[in-house]
Protein backbone atom coordinates (compact mmCIF):
# COMPACT_ATOMS: atom_id res chain seq x y z
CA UNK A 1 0.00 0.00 0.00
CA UNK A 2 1.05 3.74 -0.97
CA UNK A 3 0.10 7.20 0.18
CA UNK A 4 -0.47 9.07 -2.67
CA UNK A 5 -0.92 12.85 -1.92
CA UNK A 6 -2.43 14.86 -4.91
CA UNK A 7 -1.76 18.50 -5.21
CA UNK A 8 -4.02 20.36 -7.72
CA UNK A 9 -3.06 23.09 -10.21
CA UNK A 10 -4.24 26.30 -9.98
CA UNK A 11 -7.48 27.37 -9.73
CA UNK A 12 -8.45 23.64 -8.69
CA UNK A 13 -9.23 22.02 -5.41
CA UNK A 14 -8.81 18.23 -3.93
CA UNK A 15 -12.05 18.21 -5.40
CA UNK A 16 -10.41 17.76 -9.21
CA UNK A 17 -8.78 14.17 -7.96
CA UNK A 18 -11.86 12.27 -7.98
CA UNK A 19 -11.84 10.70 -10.16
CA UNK A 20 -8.32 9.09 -9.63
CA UNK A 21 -8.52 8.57 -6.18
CA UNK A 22 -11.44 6.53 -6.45
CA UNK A 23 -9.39 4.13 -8.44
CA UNK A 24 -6.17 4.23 -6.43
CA UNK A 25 -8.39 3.59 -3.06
CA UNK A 26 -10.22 0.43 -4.78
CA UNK A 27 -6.46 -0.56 -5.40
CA UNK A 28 -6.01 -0.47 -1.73
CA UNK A 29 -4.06 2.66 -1.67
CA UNK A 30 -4.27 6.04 0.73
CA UNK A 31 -4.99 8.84 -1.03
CA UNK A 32 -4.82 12.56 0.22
CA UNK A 33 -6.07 14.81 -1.98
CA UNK A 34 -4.90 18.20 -0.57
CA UNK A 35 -6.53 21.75 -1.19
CA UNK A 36 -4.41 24.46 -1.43
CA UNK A 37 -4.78 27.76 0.99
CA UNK A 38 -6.03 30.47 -0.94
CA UNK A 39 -7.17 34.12 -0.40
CA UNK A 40 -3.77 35.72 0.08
CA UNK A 41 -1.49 32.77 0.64
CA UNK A 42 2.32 32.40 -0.79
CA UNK A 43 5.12 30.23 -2.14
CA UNK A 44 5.36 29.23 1.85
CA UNK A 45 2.37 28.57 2.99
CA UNK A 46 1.42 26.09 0.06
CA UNK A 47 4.55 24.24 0.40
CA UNK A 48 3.71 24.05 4.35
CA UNK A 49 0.20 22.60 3.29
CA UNK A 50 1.56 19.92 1.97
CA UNK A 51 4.44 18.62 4.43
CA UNK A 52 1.57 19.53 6.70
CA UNK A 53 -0.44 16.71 5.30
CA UNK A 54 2.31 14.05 5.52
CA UNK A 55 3.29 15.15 9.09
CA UNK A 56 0.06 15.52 10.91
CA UNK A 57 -1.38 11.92 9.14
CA UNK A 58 2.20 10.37 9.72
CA UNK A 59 2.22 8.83 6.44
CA UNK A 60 5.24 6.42 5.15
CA UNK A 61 6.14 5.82 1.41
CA UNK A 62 4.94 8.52 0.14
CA UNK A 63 3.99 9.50 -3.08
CA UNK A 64 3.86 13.59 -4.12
CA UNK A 65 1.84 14.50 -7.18
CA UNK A 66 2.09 17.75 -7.84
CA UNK A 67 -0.42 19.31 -11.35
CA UNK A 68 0.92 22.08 -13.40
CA UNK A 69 1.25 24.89 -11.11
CA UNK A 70 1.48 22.68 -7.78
CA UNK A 71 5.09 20.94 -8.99
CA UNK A 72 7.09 23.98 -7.60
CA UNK A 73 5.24 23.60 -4.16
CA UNK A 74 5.64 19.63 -4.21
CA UNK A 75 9.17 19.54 -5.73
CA UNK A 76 10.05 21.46 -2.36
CA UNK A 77 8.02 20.20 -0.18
CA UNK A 78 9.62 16.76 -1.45
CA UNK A 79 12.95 17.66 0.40
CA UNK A 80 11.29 18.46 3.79
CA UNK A 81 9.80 14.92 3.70
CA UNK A 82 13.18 13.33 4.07
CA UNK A 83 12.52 9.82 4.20
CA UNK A 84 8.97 9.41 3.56
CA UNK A 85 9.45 10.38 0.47
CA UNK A 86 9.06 7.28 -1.92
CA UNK A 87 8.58 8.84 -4.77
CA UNK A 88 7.75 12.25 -6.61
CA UNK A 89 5.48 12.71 -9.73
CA UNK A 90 4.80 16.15 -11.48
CA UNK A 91 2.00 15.79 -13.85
CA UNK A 92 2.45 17.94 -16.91
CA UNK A 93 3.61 20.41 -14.40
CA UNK A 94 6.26 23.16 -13.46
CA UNK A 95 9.10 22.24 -11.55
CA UNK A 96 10.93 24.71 -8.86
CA UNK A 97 14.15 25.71 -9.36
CA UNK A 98 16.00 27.58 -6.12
CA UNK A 99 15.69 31.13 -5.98
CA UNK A 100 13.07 31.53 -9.13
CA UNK A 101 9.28 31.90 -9.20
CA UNK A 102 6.36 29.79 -11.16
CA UNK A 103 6.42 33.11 -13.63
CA UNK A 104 10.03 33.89 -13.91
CA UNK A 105 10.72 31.54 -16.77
CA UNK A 106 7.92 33.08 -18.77
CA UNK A 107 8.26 35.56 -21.55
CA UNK A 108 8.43 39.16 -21.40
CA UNK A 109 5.00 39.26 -23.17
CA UNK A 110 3.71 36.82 -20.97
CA UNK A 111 4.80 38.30 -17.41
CA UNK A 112 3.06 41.66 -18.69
CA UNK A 113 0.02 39.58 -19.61
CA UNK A 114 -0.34 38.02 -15.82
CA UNK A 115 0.62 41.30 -14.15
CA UNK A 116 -2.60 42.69 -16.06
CA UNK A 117 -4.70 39.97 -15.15
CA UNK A 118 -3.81 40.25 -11.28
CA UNK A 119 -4.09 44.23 -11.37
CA UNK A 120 -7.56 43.99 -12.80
CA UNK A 121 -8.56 41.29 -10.23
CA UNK A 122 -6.90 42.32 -7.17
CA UNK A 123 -3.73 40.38 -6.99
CA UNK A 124 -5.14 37.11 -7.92
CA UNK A 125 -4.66 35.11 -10.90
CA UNK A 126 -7.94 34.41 -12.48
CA UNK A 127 -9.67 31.39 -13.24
CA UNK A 128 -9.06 30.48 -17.41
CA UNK A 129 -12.08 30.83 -19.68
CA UNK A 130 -14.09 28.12 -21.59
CA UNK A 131 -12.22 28.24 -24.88
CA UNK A 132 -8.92 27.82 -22.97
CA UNK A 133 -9.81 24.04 -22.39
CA UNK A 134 -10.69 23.01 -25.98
CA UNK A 135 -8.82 20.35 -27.41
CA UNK A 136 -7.53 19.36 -24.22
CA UNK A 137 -9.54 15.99 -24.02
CA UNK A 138 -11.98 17.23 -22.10
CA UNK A 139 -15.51 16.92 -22.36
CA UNK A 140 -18.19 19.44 -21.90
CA UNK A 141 -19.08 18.51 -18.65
CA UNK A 142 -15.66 18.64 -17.16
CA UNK A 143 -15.18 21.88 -18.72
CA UNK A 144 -18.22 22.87 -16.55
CA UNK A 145 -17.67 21.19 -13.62
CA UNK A 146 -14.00 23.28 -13.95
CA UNK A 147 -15.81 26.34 -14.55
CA UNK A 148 -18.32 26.21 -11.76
CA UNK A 149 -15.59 25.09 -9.36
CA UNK A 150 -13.14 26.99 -10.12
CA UNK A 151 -11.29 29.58 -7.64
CA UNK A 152 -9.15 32.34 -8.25
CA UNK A 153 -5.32 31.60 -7.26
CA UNK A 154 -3.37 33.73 -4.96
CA UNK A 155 -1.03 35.86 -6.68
CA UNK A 156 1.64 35.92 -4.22
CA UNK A 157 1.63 31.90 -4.81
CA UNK A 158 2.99 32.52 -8.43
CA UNK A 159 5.19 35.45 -8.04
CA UNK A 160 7.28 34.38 -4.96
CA UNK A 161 10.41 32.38 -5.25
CA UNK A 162 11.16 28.76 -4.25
CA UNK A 163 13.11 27.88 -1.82
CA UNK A 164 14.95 24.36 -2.14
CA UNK A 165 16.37 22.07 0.87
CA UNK A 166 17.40 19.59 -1.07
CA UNK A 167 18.37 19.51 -5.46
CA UNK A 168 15.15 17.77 -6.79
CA UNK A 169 17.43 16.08 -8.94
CA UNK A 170 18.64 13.98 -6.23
CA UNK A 171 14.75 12.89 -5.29
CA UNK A 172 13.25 9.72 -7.59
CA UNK A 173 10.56 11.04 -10.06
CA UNK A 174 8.67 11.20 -12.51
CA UNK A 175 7.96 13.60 -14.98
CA UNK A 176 4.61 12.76 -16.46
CA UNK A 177 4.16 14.85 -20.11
CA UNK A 178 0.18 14.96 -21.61
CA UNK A 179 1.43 14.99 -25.17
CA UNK A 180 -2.20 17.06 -26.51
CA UNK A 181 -0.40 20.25 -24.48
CA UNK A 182 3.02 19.89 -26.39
CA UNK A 183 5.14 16.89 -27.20
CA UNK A 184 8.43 17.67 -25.94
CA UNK A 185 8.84 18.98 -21.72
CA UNK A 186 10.27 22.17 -21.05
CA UNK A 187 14.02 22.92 -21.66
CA UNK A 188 14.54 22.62 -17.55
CA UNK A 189 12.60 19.48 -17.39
CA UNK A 190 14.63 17.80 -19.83
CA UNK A 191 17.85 18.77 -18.04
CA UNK A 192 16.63 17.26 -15.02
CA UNK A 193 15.46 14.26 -16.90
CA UNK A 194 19.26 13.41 -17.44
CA UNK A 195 19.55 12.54 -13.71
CA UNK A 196 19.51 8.95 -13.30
CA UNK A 197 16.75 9.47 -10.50
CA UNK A 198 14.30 11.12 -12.89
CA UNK A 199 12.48 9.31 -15.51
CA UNK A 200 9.42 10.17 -18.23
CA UNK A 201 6.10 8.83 -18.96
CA UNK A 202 3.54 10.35 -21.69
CA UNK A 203 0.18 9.90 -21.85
CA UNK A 204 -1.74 10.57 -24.83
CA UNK A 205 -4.61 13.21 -23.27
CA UNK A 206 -4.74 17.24 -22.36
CA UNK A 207 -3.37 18.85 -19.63
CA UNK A 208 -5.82 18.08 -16.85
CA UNK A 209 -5.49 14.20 -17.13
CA UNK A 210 -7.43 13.53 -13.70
CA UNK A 211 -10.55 14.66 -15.48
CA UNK A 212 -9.96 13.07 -19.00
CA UNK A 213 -8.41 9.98 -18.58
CA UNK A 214 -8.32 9.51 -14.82
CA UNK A 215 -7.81 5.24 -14.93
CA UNK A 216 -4.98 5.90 -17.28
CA UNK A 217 -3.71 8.74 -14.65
CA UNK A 218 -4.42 6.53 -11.32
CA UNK A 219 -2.55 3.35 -13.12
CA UNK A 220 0.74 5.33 -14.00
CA UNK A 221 0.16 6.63 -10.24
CA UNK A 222 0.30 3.13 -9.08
CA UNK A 223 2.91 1.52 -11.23
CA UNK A 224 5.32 4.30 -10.52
């Protein structure tokens, strides 16, 4: 038995794991699906969230899944795990690298775009629109239960840098890539993917797997 703890990306709650933890618990796993603090919380207190859910349920052989956005809080809170940490996976997500925020690797254009967003919402990142989930494998009712669910994300979340205790290189992972978002990983995903602890899985779906093909998800989960 594993303890898989599933981190959502942003603007998504424990709620968007469903789906796969229903399969991973018929499997005879524990699954934590964990909601991220929100209103005004940062790089810190999401990181904190999550060793807090290891610590206070004293799980063993751990598994960290960490969703787009939530791989720079789980690759960090991976290192303050020490060894319950069996394993981490980032899901078609960002990974942290020391010193450097979720945004800093964006473009120029891009930075401006999300400063303009958070300025016209109060410092929070809004929730994406209904055209910005088409052909992502997703079917009209998950784009509505996204929509309807939905929560802004804290700004401060995206903007502040991460702090690393240990190189996530060192840590066993994997780097799961949803091939219908882009074929390839990012540049600094592929240069940890030379580390003999990392390895790479694809699955053929969008980027919010746990809603489009969430056995497919849950059975990489397990086999990793």
């Amino acid at each position: 038995m594993t303890s898989f703890v599933l981190v959502p990306g942003a603007w998504l709650g424990g709620w968007a794991w469903d789906g796969v933890a229903r399969v991973l618990r018929d499997a005879g796993h524990e699954v934590y699906p964990v909601t991220l603090s929100g209103v005004d919380a940062g790089q810190r207190e999401h990181v904190d969230d999550i060793v807090r859910v290891v610590e206070e349920n004293d799980l063993r052989d751990v598994v960290l899944v960490g969703h787009s956005y939530a791989g720079v809080p789980v690759g960090q809170a991976a290192g303050r795990i020490g060894e319950r940490l069996r394993r981490v996976v980032y899901v078609d997500s960002n990974i942290p690298t020391d010193g450097k925020s979720f945004v800093d690797g964006w473009s120029a254009e891009g930075q401006a775009w999300l400063r303009e967003q958070m300025e016209r919402s109060g410092g929070y990142w809004p929730p994406l629109e209904a055209e910005d989930y088409v052909d992502q494998d997703l079917c009209e009712e998950h784009i509505a239960l996204i929509l309807s669910r939905g929560t802004p994300h804290p700004g401060r979340a995206i903007t502040e840098p991460a702090e690393l205790v240990r190189p996530i290189g060192e840590l066993p992972t994997t780097y799961l890539k949803c091939l219908m978002d882009g074929a390839m990983p990012s540049a600094v995903v592929l240069e940890q993917l030379t580390s003999p602890q990392w390895e790479l899985a694809e699955l053929n779906t969008g980027h919010w797997p746990m809603f489009s093909q969430p056995e497919a998800l849950a059975k990489i989960l397990a086999e990793v």
